[in-house]
C-alpha atoms as a PDB file:
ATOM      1  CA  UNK A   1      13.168   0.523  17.948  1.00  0.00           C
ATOM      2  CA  UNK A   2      10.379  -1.318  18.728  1.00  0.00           C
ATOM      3  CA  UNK A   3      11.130  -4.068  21.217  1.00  0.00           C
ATOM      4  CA  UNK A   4       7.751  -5.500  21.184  1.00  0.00           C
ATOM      5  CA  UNK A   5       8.465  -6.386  17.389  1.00  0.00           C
ATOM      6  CA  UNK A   6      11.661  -8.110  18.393  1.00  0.00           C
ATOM      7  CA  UNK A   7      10.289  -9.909  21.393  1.00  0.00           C
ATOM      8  CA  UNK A   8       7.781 -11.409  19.033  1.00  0.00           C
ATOM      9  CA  UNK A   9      10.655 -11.897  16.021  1.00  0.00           C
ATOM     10  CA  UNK A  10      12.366 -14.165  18.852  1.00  0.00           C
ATOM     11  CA  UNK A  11       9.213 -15.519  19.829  1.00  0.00           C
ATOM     12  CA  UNK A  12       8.032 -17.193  16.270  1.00  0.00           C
ATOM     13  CA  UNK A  13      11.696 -18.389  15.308  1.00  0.00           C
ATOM     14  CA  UNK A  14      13.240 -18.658  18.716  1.00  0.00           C
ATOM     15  CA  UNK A  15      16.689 -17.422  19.870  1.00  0.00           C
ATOM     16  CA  UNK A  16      19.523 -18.826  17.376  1.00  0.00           C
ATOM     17  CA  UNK A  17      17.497 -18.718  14.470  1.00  0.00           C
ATOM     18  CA  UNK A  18      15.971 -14.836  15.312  1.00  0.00           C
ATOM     19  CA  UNK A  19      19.406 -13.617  15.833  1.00  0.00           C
ATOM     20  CA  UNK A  20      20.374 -15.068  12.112  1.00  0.00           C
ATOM     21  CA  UNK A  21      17.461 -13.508  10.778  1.00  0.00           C
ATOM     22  CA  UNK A  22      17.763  -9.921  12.420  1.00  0.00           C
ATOM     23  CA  UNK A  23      21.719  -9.996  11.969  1.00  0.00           C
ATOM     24  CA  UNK A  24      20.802 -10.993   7.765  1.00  0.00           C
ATOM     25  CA  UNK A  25      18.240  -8.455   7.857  1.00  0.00           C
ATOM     26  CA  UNK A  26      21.025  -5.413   9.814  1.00  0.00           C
ATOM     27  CA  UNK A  27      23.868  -6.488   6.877  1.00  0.00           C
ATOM     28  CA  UNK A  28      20.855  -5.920   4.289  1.00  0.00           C
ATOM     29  CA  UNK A  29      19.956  -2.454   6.145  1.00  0.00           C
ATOM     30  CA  UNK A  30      23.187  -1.063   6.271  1.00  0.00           C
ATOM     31  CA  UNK A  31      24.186  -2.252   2.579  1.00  0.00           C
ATOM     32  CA  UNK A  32      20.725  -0.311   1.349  1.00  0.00           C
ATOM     33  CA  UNK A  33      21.429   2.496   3.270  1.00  0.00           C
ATOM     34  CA  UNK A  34      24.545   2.750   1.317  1.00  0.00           C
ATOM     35  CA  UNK A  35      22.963   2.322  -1.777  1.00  0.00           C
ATOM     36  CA  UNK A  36      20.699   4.675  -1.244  1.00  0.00           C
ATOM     37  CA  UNK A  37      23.453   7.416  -0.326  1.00  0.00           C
ATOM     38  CA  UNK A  38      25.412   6.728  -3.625  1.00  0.00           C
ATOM     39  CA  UNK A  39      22.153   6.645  -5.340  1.00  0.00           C
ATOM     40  CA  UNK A  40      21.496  10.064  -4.583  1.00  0.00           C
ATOM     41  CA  UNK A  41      24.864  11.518  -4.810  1.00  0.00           C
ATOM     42  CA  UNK A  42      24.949  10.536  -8.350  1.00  0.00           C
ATOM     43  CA  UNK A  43      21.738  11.925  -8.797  1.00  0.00           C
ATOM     44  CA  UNK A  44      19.646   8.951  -9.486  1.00  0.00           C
ATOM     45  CA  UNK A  45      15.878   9.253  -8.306  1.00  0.00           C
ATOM     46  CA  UNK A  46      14.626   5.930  -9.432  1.00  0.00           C
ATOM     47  CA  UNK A  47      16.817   4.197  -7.737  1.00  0.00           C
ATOM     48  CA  UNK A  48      16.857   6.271  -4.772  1.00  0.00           C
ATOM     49  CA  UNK A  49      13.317   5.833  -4.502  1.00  0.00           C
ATOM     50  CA  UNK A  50      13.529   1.901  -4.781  1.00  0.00           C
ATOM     51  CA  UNK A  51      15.899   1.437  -2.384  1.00  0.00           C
ATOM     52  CA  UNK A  52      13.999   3.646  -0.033  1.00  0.00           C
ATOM     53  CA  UNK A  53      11.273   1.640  -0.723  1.00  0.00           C
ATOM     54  CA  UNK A  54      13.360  -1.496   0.096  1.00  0.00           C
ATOM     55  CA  UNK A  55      14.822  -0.297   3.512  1.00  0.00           C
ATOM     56  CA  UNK A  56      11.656   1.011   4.677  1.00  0.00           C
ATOM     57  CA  UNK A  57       9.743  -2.560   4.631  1.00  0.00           C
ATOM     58  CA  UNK A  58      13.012  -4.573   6.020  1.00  0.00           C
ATOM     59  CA  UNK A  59      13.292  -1.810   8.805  1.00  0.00           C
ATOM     60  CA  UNK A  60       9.547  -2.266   9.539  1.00  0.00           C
ATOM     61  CA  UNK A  61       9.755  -5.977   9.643  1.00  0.00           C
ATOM     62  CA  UNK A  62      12.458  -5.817  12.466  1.00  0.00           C
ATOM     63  CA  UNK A  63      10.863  -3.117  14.362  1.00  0.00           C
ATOM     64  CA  UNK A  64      13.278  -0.140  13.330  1.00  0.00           C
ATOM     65  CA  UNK A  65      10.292   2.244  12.872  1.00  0.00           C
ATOM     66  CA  UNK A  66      11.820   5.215  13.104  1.00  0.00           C
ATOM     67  CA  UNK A  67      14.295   4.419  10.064  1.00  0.00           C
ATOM     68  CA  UNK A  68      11.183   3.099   8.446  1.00  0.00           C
ATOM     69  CA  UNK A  69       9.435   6.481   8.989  1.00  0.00           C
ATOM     70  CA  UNK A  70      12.560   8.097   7.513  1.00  0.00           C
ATOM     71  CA  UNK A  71      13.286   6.022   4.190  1.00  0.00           C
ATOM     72  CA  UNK A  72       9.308   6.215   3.455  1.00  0.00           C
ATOM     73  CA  UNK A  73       9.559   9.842   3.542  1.00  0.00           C
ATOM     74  CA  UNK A  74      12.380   9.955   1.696  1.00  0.00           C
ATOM     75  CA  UNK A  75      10.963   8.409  -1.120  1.00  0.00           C
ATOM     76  CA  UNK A  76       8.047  10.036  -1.387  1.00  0.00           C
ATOM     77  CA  UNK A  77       9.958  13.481  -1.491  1.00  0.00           C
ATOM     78  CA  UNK A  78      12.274  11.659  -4.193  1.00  0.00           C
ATOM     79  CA  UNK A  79       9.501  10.868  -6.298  1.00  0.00           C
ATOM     80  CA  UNK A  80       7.936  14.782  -5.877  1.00  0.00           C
ATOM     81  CA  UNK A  81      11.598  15.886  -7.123  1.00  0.00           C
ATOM     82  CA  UNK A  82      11.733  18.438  -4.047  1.00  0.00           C
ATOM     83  CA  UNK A  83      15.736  18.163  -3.775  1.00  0.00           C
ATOM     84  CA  UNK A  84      16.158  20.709  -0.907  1.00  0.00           C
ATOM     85  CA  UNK A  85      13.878  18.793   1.174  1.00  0.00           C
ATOM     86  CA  UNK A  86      15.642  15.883  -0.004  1.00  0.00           C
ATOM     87  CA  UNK A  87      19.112  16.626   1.222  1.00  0.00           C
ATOM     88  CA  UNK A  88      17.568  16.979   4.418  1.00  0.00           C
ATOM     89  CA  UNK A  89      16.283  13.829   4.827  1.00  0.00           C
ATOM     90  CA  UNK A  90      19.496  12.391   3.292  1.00  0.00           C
ATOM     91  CA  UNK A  91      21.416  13.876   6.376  1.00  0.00           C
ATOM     92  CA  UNK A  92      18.852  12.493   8.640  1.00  0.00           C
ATOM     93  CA  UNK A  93      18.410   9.314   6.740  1.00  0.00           C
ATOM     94  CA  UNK A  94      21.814   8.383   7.658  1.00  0.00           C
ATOM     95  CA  UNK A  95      21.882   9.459  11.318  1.00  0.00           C
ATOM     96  CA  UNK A  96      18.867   8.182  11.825  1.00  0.00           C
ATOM     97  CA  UNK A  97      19.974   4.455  10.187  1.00  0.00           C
ATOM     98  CA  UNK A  98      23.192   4.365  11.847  1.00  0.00           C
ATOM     99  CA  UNK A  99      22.084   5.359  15.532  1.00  0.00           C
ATOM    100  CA  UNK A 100      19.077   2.663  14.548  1.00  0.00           C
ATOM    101  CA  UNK A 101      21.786  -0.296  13.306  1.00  0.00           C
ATOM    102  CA  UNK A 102      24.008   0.775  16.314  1.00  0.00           C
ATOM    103  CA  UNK A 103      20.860   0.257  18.630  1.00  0.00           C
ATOM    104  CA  UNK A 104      19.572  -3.066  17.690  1.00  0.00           C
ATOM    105  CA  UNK A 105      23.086  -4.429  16.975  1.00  0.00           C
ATOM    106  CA  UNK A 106      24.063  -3.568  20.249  1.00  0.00           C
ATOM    107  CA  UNK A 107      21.056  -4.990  21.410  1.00  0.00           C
ATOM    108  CA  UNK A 108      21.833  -8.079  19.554  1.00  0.00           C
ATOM    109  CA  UNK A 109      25.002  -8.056  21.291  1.00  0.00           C
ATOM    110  CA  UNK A 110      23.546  -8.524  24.883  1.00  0.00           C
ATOM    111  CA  UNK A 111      23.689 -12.037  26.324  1.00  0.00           C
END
């Protein structure tokens, strides 16, 4: 996570409003990254890829560059059709996004 980007998220809408927008943006995250699962359980590339797509700017925007890192490299691995290399970054797709969700909404958490 990349507390500088929240600091500054805080910064430019101040305290209530930032913690609306990053708690939105954490509901949107965690939906995606469960679209993204069923979208590549049932096979289904395109949308994999778009979804990736989708999580990796919202995670970049709220400083979660690690899941960022992840979902862009998932989809460009998606879009080369390499499927072993894509069940790997499935597994760590999803570790990855829930120990980043668990971080900054803990984080949110803090007084």
């Amino acid at each position: 996570m990349d507390g500088r980007r929240v600091a500054e998220i805080f910064a430019e809408l101040g305290e209530p409003a930032a913690r609306n927008v990053i708690g939105m943006a954490l509901e949107q995250l965690a939906s995606i990254l469960t679209e993204v699962d069923a979208a590549l359980g049932a096979g289904d590339m395109a949308q994999s890829v778009a979804h990736a797509e989708r999580m990796s700017r919202l995670a970049w925007q709220i400083g979660l560059l690690s899941l960022a890192g992840v979902a862009m490299d998932l989809g460009s691995t998606a879009e080369r059709g390499d499927m072993p290399a894509v069940a790997a970054i499935r597994a760590r797709l999803l570790r990855v996004g829930n120990r980043s969700l668990t971080a900054i909404w803990d984080r949110e958490a803090m007084p």
